[in-house]
Protein backbone atom coordinates (compact mmCIF):
# COMPACT_ATOMS: atom_id res chain seq x y z
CA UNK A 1 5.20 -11.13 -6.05
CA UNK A 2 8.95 -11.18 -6.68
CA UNK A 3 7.88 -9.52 -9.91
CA UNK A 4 6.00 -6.53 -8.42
CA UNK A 5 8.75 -5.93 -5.87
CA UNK A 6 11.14 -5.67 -8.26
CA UNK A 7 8.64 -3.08 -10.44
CA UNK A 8 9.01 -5.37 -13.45
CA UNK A 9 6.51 -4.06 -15.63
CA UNK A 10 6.75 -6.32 -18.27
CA UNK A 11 7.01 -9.31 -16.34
CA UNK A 12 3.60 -8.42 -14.16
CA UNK A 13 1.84 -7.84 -17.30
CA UNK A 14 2.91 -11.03 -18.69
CA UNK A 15 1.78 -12.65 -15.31
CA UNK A 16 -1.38 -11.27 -15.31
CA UNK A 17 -2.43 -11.64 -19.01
CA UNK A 18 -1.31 -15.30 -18.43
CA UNK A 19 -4.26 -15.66 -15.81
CA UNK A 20 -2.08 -14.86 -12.15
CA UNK A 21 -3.97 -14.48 -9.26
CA UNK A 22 -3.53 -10.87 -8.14
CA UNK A 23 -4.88 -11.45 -4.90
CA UNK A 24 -2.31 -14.46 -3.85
CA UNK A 25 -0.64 -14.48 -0.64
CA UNK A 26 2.53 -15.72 0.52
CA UNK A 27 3.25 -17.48 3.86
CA UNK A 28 3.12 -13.58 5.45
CA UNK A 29 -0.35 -13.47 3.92
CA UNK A 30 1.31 -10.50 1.64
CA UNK A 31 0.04 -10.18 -1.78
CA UNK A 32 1.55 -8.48 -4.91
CA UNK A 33 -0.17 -5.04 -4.08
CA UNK A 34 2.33 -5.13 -0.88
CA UNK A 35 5.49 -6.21 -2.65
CA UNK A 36 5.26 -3.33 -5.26
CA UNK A 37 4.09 -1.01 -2.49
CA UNK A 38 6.73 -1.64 -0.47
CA UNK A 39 8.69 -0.19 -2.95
CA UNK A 40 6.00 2.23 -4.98
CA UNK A 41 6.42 0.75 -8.09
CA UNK A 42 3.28 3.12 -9.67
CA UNK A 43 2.83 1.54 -12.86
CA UNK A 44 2.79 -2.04 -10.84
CA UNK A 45 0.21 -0.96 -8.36
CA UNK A 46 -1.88 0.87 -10.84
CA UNK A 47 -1.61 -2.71 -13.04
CA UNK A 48 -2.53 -4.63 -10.27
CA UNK A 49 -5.49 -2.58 -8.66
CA UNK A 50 -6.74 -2.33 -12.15
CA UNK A 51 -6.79 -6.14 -12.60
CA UNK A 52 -8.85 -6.56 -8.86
CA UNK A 53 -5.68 -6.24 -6.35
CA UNK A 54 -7.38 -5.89 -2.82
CA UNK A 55 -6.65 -2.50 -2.14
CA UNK A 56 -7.24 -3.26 1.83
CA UNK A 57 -4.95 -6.58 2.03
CA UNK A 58 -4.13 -7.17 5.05
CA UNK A 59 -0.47 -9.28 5.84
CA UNK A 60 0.05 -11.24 9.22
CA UNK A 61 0.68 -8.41 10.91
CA UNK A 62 -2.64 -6.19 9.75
CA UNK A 63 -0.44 -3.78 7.38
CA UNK A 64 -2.11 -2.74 4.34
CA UNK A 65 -0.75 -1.92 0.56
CA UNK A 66 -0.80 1.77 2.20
CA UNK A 67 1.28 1.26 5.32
CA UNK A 68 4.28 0.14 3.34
CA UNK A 69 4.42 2.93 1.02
CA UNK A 70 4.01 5.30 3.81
CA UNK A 71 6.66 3.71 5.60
CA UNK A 72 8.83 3.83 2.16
CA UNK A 73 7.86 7.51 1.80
CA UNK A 74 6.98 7.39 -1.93
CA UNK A 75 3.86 10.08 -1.86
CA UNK A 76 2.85 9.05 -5.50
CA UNK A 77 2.22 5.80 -4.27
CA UNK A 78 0.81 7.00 -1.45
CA UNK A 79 -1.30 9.41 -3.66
CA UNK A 80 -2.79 7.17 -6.26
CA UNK A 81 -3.31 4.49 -3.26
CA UNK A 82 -5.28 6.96 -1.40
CA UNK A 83 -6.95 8.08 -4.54
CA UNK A 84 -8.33 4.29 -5.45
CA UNK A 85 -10.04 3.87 -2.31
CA UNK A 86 -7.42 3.06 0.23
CA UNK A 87 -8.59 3.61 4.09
CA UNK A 88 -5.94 6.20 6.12
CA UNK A 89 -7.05 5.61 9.30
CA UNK A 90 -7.15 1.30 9.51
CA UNK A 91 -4.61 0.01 11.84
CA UNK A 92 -2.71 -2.60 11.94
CA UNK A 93 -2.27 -5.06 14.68
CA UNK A 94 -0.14 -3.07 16.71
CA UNK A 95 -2.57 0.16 16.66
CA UNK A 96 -0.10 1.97 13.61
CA UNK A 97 -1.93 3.56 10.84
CA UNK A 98 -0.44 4.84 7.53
CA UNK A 99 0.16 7.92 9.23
CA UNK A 100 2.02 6.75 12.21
CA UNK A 101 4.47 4.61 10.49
CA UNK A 102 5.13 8.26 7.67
CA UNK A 103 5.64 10.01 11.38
CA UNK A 104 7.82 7.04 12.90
CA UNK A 105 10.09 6.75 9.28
CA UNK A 106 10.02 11.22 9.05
CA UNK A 107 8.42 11.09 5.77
CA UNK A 108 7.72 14.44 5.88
CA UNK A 109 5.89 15.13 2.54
CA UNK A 110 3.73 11.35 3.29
CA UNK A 111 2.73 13.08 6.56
CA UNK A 112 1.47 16.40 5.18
CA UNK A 113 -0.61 14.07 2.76
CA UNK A 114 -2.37 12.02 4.81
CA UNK A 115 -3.43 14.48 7.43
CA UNK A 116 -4.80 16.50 4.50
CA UNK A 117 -6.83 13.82 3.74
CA UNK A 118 -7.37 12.15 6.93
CA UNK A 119 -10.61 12.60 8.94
CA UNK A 120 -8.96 12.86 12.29
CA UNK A 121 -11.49 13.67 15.10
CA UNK A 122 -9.60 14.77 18.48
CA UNK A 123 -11.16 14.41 22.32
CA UNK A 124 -9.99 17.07 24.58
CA UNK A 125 -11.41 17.02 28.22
């Protein structure tokens, strides 16, 4: 996890070639996918998906992979997330989606993103 925060390539590799288990979770129930997210380390994240990474981990809180890279602003993250089958509209346990925490943080070009791709169905009365 350190690893994949840090977007050491190398070292990831070497940890997963060695056997790692890409879906283990710390004591926040975070995985690897959420470390290097956090961050939007691409080549990490497309390493880890591509070895089985749970693209909709959820941490203690109910954040997925792509709530922290929304948060973090890094639309190519956010893009190749998205792309690999990541839901936009899941909330976490406070009711934020991916979209709400790329509003709350101004992430302008996240935010123009995901409501491109986002099926958003609005009530009026």
């Amino acid at each position: 996890m350190l690893a994949a925060r840090a977007g050491h390539i190398a070292v990831v590799k070497a940890l997963l070639d060695a056997g790692a288990a890409v879906n283990s979770k710390n004591k926040f129930l975070c995985t690897a996918l959420h470390q290097a997210s956090l961050e939007g380390h691409i080549e990490v994240l497309t390493m880890l998906l591509d070895a089985g990474a749970d693209i909709a981990a959820r941490e203690e809180h109910g954040c997925t992979p792509l709530m922290g890279v929304s948060q973090g602003g890094h639309l190519a993250a956010v893009q190749l997330l998205v792309e690999r089958g990541a839901l936009i509209n899941t909330s976490n346990d406070n009711g934020e989606t991916a979209l709400s925490r790329a509003i709350h943080y101004k992430r302008t070009d996240v935010i123009k993103y995901l409501i491109s791709k986002a099926a958003i169905n609005f009530k009026f009365k």
